[in-house]
Protein backbone atom coordinates (compact mmCIF):
# COMPACT_ATOMS: atom_id res chain seq x y z
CA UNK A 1 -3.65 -5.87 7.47
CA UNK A 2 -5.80 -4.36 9.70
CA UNK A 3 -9.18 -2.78 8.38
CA UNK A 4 -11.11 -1.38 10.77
CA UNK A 5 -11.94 1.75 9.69
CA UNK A 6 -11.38 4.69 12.12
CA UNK A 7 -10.88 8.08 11.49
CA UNK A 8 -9.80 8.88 14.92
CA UNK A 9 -7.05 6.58 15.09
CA UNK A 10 -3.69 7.22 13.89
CA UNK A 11 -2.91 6.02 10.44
CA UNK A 12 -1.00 2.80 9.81
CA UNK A 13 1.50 2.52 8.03
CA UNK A 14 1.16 0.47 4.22
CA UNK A 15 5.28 0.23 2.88
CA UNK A 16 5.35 0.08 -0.76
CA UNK A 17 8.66 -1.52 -2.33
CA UNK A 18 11.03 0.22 -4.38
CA UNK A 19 10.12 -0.41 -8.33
CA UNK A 20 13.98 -2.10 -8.49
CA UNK A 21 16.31 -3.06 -5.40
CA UNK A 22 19.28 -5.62 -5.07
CA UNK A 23 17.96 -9.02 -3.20
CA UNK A 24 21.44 -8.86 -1.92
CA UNK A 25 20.40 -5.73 0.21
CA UNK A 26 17.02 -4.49 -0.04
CA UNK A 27 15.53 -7.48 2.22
CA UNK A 28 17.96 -6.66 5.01
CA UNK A 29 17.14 -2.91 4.71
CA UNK A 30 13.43 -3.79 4.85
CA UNK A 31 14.15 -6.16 8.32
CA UNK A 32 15.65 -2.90 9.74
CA UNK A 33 12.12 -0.57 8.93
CA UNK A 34 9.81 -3.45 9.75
CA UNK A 35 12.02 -3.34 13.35
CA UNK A 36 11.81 -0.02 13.93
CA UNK A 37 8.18 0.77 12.93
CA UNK A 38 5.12 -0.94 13.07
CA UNK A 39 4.07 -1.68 9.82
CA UNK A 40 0.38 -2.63 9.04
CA UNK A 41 0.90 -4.19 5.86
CA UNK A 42 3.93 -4.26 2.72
CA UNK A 43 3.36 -4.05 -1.40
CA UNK A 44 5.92 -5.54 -3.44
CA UNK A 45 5.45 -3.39 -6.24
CA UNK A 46 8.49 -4.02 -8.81
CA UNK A 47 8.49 -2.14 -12.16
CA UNK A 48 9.82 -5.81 -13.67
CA UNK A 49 7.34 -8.09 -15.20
CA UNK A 50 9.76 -10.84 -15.25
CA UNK A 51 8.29 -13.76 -13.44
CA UNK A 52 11.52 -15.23 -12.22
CA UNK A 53 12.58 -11.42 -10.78
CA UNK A 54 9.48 -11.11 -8.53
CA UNK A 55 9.03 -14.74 -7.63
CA UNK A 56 12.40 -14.38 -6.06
CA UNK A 57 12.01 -10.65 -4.83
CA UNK A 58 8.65 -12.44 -3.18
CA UNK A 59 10.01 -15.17 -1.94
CA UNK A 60 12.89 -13.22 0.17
CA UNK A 61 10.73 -10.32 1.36
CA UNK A 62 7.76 -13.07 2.11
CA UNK A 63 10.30 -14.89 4.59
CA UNK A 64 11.47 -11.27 6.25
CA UNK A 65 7.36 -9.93 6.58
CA UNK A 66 5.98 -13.24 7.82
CA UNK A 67 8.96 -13.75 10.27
CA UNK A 68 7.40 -10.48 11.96
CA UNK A 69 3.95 -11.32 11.54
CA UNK A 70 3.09 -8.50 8.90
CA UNK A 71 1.22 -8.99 5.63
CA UNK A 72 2.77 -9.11 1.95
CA UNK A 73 0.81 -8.32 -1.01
CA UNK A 74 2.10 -8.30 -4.76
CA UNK A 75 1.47 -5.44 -7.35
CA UNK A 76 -1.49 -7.29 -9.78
CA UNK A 77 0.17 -10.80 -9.91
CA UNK A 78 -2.56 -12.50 -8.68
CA UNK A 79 -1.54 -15.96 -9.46
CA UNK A 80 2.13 -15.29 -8.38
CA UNK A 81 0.53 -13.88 -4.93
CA UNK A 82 -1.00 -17.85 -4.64
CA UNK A 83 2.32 -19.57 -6.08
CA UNK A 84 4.56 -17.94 -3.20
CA UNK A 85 1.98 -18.01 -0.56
CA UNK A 86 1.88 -13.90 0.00
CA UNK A 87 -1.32 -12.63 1.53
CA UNK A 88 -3.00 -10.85 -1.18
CA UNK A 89 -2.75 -8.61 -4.33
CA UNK A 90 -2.98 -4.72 -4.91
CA UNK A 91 -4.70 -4.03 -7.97
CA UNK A 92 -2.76 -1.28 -9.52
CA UNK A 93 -5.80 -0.26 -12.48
CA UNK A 94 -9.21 -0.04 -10.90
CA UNK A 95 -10.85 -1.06 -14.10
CA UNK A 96 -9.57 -4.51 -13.17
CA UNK A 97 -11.73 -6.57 -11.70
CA UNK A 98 -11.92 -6.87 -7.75
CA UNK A 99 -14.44 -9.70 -8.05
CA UNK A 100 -12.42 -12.28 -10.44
CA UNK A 101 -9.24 -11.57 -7.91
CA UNK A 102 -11.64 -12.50 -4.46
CA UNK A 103 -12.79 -15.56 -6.20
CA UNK A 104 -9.68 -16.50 -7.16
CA UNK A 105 -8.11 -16.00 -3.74
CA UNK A 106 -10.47 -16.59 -1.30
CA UNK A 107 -12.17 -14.61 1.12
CA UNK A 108 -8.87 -14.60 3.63
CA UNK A 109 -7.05 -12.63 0.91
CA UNK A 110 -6.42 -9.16 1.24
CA UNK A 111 -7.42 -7.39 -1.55
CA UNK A 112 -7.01 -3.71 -2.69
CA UNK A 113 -8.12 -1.66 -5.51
CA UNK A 114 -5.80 1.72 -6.92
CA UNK A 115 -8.13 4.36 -7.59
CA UNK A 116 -6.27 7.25 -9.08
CA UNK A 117 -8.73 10.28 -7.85
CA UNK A 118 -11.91 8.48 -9.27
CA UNK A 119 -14.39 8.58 -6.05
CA UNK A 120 -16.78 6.01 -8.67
CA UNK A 121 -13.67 3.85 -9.27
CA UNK A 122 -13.02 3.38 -5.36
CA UNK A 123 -16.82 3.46 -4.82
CA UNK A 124 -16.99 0.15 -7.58
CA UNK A 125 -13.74 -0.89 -5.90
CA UNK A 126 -15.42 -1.26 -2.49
CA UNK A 127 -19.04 -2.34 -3.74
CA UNK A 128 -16.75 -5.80 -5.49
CA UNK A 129 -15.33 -6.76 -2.42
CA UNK A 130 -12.24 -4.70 -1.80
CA UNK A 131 -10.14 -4.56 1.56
CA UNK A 132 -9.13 -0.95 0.95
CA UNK A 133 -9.01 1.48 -1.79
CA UNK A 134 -6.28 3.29 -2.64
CA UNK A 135 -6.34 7.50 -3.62
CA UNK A 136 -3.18 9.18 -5.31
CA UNK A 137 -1.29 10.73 -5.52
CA UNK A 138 -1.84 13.16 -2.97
CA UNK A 139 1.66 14.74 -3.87
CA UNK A 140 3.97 15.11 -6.79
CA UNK A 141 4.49 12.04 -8.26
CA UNK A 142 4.14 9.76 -11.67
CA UNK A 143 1.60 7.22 -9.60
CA UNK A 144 -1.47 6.61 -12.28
CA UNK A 145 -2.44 9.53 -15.11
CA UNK A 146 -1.59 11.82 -12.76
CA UNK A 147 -4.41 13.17 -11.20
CA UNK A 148 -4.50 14.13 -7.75
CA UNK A 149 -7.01 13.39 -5.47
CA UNK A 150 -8.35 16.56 -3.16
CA UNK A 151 -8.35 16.41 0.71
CA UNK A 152 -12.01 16.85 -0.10
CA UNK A 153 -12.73 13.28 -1.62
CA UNK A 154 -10.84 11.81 1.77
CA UNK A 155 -12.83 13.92 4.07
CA UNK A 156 -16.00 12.39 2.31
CA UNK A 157 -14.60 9.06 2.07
CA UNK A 158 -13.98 8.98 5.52
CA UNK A 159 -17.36 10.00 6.62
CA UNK A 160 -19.33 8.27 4.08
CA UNK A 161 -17.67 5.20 2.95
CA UNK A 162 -16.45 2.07 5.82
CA UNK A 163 -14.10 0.48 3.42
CA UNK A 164 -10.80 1.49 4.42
CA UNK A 165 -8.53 4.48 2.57
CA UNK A 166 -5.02 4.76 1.62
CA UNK A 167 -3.44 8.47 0.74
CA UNK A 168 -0.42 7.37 -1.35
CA UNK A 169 1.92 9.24 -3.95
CA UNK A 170 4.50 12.14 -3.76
CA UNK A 171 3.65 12.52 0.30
CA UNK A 172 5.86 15.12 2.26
CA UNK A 173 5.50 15.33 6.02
CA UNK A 174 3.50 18.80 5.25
CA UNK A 175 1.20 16.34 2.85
CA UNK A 176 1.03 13.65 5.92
CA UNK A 177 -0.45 15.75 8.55
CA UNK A 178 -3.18 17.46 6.38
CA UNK A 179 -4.62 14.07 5.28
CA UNK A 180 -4.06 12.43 8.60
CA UNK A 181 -6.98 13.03 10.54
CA UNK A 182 -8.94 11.40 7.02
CA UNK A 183 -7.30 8.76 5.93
CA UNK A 184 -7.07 4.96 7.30
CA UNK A 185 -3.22 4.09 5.96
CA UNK A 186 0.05 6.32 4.23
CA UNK A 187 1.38 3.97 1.46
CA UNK A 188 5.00 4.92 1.38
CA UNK A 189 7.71 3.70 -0.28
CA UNK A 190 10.24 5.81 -2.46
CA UNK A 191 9.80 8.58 -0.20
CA UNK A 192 11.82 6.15 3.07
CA UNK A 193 14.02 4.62 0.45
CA UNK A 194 15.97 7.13 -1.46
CA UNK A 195 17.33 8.62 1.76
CA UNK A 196 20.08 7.60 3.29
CA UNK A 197 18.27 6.16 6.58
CA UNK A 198 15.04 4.88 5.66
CA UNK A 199 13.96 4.17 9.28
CA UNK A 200 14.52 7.47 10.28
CA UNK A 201 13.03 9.10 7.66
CA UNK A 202 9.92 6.92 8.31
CA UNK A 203 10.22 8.05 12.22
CA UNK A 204 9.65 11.45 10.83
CA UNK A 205 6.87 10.57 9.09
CA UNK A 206 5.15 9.15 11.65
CA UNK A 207 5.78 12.10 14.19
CA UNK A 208 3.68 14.05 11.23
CA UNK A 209 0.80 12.33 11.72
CA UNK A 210 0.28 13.87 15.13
């Protein structure tokens, strides 16, 4: 996942699993987005807490990022993202702690910090260690308590802070290209994959951006 932190840029693109998807299908469907876009970085982030469910979800979406040379992180399983050899772990409460999952995974690991709309939580986030910090949601949506960040606390971010920002949560294309010119990476997932083309409605999220 690339970090570099610059406003001016276009935003990359962070893909956020579905919370439940057939191995059967989803992995193909995910082949067919990762083809079609570039894709800075993915987030298996399953609703189960079943170890056997994600170690196998992990395993099969591991093989179909690496095979295109983009990074896999896991939803908070830190010693799951070592066992099947993903690239890092997305801390999903910022209260957790950034430090203990660096140790643990080395300083190669990617690793990110959710941040609800707390500018001290992503502040704290970023002071431990972390790759990026995540704000949301920006839209409609049951991410975290709730509470949705302001384009304000990107703008600041963006000027202010050098660790790099994802906008995630409810996002609409009208949602996309307000925050755009702000924020570092879009973490998107069921908005692409309860349509019926996934691909294209990424394409249309991209054109957005600007």
């Amino acid at each position: 996942m690339d970090t570099a932190a610059d406003t001016v840029e276009t935003p990359q693109i962070y893909l956020i699993s579905p919370p439940s998807f057939e191995l059967g299908r989803f992995p193909d469907q995910l082949a067919k987005v990762l083809d079609s876009v570039e894709i800075a970085c993915v987030r298996l982030d399953m609703a189960s807490r079943d170890e056997d469910t994600l170690s196998r979800a992990g395993d099969a979406l591991r093989e179909v990022c690496h095979a295109r040379d983009v990074a896999i992180v896991i939803s908070d399983h830190q010693i799951l993202a070592e066992r099947l050899g993903l690239d890092g772990v997305h801390l999903s409460d910022a209260s957790k702690s950034v430090r203990s999952a660096r140790k643990a995974l080395g300083a190669d690991a990617i690793v990110g910090s959710f941040c609800g709309a707390s500018r001290h939580d992503g502040m704290s986030a970023g002071e431990a260690g972390a790759d990026y910090v995540s704000f949301g949601p920006v839209g409609t949506s049951g991410l975290g308590d709730g509470a949705q960040p302001e384009l304000d606390l990107f703008q600041w971010w963006s000027e202010m802070i050098e660790v790099p920002v994802v906008a995630e949560g409810g996002l609409t294309e009208e949602l996309i290209t307000r925050f755009a010119p702000f924020t570092d990476f879009f973490g998107i997932g069921d908005e692409i994959w309860r349509s019926d083309d996934p691909a294209a409605t990424l394409q249309s999220f991209l054109k957005a951006m600007g």
